[in-house]
N, C-alpha and C. Protein backbone atom coordinates (compact mmCIF):
# COMPACT_ATOMS: atom_id res chain seq x y z
N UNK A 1 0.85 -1.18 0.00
CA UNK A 1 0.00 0.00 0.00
C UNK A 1 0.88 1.23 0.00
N UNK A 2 0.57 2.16 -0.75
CA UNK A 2 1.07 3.60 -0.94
C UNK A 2 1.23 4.53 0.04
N UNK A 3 0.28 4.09 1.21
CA UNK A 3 0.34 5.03 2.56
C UNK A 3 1.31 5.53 2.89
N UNK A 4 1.64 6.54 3.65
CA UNK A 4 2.70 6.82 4.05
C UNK A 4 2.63 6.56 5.58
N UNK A 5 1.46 7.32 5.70
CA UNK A 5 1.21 7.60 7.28
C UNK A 5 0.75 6.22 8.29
N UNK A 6 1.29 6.24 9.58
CA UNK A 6 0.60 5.06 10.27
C UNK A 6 -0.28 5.18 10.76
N UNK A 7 -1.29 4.51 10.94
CA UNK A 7 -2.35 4.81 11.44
C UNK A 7 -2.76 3.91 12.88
N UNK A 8 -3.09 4.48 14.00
CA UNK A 8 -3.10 3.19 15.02
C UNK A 8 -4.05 4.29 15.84
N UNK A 9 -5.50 3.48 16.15
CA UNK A 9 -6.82 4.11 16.66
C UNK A 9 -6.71 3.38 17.80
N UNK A 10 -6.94 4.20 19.30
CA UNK A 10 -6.99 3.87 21.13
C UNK A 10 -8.04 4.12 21.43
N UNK A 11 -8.17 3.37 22.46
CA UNK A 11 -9.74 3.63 23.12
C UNK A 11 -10.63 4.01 22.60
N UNK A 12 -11.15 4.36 21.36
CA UNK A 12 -12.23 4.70 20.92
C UNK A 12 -13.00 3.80 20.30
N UNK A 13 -12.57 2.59 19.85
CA UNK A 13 -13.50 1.55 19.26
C UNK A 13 -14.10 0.91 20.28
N UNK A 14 -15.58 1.03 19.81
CA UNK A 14 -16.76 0.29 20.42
C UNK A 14 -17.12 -0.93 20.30
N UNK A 15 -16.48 -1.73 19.09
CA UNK A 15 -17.08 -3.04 18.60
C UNK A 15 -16.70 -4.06 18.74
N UNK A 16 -17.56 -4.99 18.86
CA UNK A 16 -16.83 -6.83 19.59
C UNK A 16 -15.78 -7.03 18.69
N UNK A 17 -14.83 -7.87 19.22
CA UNK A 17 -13.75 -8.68 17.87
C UNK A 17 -14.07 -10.41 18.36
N UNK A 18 -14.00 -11.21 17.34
CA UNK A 18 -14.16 -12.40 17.57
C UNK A 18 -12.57 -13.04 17.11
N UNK A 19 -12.38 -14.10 17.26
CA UNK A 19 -11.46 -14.50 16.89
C UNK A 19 -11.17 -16.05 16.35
N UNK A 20 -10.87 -17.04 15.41
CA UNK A 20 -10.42 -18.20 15.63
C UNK A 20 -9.17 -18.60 15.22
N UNK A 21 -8.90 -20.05 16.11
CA UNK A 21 -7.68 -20.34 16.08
C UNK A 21 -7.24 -21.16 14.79
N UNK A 22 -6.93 -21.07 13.55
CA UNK A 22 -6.33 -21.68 12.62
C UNK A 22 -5.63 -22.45 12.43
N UNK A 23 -4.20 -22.21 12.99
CA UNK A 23 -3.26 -23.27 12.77
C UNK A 23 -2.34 -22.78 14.51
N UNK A 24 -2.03 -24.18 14.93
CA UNK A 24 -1.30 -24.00 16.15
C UNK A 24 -0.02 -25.35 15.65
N UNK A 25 1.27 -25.22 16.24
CA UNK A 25 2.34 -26.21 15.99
C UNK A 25 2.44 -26.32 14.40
N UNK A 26 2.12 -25.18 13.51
CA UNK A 26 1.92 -25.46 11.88
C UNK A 26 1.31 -26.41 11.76
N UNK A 27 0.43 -26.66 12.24
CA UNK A 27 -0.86 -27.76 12.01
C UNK A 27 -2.23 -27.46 12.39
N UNK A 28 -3.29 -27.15 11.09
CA UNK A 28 -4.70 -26.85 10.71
C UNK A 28 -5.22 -27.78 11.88
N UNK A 29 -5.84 -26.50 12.83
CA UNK A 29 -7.34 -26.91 13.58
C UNK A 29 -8.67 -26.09 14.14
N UNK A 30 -9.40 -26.55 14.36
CA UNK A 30 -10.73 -26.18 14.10
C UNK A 30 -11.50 -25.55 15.84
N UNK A 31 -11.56 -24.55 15.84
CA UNK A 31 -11.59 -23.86 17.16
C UNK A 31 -13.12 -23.49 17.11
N UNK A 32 -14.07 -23.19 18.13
CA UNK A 32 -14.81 -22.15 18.63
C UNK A 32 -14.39 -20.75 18.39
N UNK A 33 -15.59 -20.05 18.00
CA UNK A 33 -15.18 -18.28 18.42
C UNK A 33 -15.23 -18.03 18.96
N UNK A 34 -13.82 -17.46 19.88
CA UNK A 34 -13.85 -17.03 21.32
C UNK A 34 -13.78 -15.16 21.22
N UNK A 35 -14.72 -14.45 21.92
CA UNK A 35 -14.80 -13.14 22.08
C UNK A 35 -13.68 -12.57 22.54
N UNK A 36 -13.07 -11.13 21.91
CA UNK A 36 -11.94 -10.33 22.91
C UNK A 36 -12.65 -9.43 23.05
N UNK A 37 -11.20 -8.65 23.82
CA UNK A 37 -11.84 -6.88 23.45
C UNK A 37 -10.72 -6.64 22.80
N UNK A 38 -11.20 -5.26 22.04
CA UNK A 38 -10.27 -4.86 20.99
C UNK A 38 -9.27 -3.90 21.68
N UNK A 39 -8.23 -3.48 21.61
CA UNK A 39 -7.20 -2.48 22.47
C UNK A 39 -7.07 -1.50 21.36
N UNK A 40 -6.23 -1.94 20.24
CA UNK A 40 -6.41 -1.16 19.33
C UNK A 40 -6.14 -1.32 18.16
N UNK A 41 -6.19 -1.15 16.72
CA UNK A 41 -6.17 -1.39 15.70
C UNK A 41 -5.56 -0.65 14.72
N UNK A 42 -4.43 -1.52 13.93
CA UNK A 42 -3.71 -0.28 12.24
C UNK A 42 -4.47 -1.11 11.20
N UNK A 43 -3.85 -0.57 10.27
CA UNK A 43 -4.04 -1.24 8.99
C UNK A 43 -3.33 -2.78 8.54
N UNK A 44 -2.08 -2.75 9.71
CA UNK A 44 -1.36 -3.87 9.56
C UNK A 44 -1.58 -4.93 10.63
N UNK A 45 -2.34 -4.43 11.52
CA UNK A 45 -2.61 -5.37 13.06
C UNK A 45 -3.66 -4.52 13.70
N UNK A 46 -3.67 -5.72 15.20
CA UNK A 46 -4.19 -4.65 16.29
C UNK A 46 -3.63 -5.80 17.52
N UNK A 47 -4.12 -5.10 18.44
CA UNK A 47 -3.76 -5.82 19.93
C UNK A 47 -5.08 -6.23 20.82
N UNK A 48 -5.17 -7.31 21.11
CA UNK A 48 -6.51 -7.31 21.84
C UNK A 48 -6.13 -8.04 22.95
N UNK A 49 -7.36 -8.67 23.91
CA UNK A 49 -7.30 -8.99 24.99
C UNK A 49 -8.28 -9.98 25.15
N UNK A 50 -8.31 -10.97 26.09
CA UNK A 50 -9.12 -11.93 26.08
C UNK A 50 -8.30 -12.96 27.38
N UNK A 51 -9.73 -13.73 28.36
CA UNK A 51 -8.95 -14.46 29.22
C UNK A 51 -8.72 -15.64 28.97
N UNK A 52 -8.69 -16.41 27.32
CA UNK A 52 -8.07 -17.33 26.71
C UNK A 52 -6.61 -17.17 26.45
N UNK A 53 -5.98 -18.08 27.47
CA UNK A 53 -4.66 -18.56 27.05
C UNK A 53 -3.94 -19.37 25.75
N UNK A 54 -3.56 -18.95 24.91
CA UNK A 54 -3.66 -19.45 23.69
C UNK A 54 -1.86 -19.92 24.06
N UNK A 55 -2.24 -21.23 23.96
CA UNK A 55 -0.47 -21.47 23.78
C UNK A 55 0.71 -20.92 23.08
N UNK A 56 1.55 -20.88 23.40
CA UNK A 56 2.97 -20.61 22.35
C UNK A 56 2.78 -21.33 21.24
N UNK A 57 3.70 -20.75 20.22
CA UNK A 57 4.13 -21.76 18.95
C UNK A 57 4.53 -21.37 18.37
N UNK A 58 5.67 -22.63 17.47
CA UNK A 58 6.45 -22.40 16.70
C UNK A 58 6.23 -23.41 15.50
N UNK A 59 5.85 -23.11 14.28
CA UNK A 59 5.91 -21.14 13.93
C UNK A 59 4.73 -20.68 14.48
N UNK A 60 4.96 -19.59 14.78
CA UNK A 60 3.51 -18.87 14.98
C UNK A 60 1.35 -18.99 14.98
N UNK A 61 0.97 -18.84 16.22
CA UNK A 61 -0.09 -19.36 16.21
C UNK A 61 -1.06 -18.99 15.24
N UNK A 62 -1.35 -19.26 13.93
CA UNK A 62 -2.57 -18.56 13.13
C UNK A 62 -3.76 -18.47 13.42
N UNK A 63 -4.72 -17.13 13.50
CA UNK A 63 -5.94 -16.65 13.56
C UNK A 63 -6.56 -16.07 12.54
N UNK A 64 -8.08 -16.01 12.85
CA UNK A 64 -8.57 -15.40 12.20
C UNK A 64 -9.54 -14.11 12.80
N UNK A 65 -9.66 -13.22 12.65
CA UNK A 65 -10.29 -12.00 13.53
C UNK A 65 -11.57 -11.86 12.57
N UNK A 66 -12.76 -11.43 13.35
CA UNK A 66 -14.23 -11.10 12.66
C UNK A 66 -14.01 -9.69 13.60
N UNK A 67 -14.57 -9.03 12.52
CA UNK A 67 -15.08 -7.34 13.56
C UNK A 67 -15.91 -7.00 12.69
N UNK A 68 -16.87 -6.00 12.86
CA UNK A 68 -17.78 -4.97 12.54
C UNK A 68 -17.40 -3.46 12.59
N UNK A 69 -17.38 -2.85 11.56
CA UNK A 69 -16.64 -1.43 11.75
C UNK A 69 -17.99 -0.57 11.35
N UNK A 70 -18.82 0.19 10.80
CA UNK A 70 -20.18 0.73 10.51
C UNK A 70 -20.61 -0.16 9.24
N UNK A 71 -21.26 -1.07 9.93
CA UNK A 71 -21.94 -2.15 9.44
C UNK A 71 -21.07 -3.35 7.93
N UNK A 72 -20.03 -2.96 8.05
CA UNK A 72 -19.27 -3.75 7.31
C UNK A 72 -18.13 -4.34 7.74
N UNK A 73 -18.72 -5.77 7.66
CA UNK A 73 -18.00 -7.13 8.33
C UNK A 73 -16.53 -7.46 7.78
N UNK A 74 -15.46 -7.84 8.74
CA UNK A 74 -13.96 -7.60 7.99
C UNK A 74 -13.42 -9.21 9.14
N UNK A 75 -13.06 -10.11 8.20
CA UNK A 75 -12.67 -11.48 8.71
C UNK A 75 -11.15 -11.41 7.90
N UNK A 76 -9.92 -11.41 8.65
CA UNK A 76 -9.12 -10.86 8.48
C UNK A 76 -7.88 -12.12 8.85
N UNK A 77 -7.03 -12.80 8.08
CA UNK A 77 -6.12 -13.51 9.00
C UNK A 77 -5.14 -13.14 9.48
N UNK A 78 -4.12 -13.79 10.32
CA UNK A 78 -2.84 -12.96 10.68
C UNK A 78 -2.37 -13.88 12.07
N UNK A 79 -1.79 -13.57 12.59
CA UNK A 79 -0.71 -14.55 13.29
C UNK A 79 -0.21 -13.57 14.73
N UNK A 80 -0.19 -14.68 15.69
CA UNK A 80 0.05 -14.08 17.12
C UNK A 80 1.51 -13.53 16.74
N UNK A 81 2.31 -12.70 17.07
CA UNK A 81 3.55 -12.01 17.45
C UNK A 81 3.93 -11.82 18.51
N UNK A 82 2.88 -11.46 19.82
CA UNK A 82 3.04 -11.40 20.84
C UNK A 82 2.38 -11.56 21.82
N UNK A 83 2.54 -11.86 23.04
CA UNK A 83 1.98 -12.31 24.31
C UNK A 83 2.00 -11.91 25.45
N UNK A 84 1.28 -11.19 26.43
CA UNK A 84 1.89 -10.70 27.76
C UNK A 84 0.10 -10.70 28.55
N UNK A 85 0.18 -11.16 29.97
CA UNK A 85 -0.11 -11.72 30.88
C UNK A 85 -0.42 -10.25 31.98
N UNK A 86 -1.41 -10.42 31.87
CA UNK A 86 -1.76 -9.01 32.90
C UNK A 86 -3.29 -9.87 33.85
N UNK A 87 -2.80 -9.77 34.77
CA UNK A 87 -3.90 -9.55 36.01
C UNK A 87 -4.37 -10.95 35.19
N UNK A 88 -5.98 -11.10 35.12
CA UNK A 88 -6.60 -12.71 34.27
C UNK A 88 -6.98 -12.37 32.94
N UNK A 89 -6.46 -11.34 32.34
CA UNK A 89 -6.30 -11.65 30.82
C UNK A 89 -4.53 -11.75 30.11
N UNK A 90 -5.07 -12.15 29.12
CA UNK A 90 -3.97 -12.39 28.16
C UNK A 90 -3.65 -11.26 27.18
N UNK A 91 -2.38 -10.58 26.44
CA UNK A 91 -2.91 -9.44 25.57
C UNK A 91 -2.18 -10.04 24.53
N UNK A 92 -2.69 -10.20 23.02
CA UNK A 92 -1.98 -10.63 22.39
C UNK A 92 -1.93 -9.34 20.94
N UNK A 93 -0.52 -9.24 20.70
CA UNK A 93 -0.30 -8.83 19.37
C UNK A 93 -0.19 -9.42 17.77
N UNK A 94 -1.46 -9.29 17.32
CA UNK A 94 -1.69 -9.85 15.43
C UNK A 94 -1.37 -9.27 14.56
N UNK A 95 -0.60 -9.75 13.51
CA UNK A 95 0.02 -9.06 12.48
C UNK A 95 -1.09 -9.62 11.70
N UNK A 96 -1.58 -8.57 10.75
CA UNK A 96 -2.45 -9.12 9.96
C UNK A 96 -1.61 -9.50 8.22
N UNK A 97 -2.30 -11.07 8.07
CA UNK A 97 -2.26 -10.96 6.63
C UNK A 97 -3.32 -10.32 5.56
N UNK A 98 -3.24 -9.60 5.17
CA UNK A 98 -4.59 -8.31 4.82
C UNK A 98 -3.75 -8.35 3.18
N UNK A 99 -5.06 -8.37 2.20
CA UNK A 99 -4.85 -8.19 0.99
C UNK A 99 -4.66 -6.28 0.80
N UNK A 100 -4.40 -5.84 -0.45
CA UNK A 100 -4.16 -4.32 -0.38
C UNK A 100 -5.62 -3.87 0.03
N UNK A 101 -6.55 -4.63 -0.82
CA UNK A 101 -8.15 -3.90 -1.26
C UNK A 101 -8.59 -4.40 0.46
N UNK A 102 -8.76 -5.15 0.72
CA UNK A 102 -9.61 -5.12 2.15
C UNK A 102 -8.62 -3.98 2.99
N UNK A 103 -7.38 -4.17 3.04
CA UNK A 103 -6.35 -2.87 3.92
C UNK A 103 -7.18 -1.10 3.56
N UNK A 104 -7.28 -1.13 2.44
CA UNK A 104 -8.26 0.26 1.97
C UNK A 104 -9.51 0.48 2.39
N UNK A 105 -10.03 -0.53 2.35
CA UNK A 105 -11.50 -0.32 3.05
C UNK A 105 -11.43 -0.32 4.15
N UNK A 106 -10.33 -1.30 4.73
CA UNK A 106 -9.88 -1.17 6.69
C UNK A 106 -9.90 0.53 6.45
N UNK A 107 -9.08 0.99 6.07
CA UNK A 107 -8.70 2.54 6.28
C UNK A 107 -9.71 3.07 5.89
N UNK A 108 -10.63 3.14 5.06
CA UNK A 108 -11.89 4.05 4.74
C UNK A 108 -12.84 4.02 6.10
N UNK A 109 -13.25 2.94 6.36
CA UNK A 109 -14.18 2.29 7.71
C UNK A 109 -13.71 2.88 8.82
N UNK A 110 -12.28 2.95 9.06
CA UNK A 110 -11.44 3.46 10.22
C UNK A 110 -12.09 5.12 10.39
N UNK A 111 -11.37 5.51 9.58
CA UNK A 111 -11.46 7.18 9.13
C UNK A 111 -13.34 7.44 9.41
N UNK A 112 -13.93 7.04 8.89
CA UNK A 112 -15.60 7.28 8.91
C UNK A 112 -15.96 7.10 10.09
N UNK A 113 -15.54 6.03 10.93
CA UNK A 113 -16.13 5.43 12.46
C UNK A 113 -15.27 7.03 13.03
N UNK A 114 -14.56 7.32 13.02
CA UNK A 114 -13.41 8.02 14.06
C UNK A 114 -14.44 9.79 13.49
N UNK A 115 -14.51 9.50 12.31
CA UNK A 115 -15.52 11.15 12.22
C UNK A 115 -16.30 10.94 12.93
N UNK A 116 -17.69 9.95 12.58
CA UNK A 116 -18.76 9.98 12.92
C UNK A 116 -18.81 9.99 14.99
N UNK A 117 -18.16 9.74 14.93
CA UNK A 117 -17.34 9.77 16.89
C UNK A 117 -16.98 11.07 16.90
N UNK A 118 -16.18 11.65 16.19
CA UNK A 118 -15.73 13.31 16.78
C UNK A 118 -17.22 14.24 16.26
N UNK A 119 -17.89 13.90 15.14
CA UNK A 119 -19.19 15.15 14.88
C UNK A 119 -20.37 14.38 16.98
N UNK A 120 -20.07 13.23 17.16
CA UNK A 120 -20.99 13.29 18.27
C UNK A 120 -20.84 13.87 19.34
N UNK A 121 -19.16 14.32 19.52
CA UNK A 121 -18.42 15.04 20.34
C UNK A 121 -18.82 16.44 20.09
N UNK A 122 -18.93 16.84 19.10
CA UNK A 122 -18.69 18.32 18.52
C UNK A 122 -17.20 18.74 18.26
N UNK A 123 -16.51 17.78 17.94
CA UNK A 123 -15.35 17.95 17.99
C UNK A 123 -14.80 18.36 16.39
């Protein structure tokens, strides 16, 4: 993508993230959707939270993320990077594998949710 700029949105998203587990030990398996909360979100990842302990792995644990941004659904894959242990949740960091065209609409959806939040502010 041509972007220049990074983009990384805090505390202001309102919407569930779901998640499933794809591949663990590089080997395809078949998970439940377990609910997080979202921390925060770029175009290339986000960080969420959840009190599912998702094991280590090598290579890397694969997921899949469902979210809702103003009414358009974004199922997204990408892979744990990181892990850290707070109080009884887990926080994990996803690098997303994101095609260019869904990454653009991530960023259009982003930008529109984050107006439609500052005109309710008066901001």
């Amino acid at each position: 993508m041509n972007e220049t700029k990074v983009f990384a949105f805090h505390s202001v998203l309102l919407f569930p993230l779901f998640f499933t587990i794809q591949e663990l030990d590089g080997k395809p398996v078949t998970t439940g959707e377990g609910k997080s909360s979202l921390i925060n979100i770029s175009l290339n990842g986000l960080k969420l939270s959840t009190p599912l302990n998702i094991p280590d792995s090598r290579p890397p644990v694969k997921i899949s993320v469902r979210f809702t941004i103003n009414e358009t659904q974004f199922i997204v894959p990408g892979e744990i990077v990181w892990k850290n242990k707070r109080l009884d949740d887990y926080f994990y960091g996803i690098h997303f594998h994101i095609e260019e065209k869904q990454q653009v609409k991530l960023l259009e959806e982003l930008k529109s949710y984050i107006k439609g939040k500052n005109e309710k502010r008066g901001t």
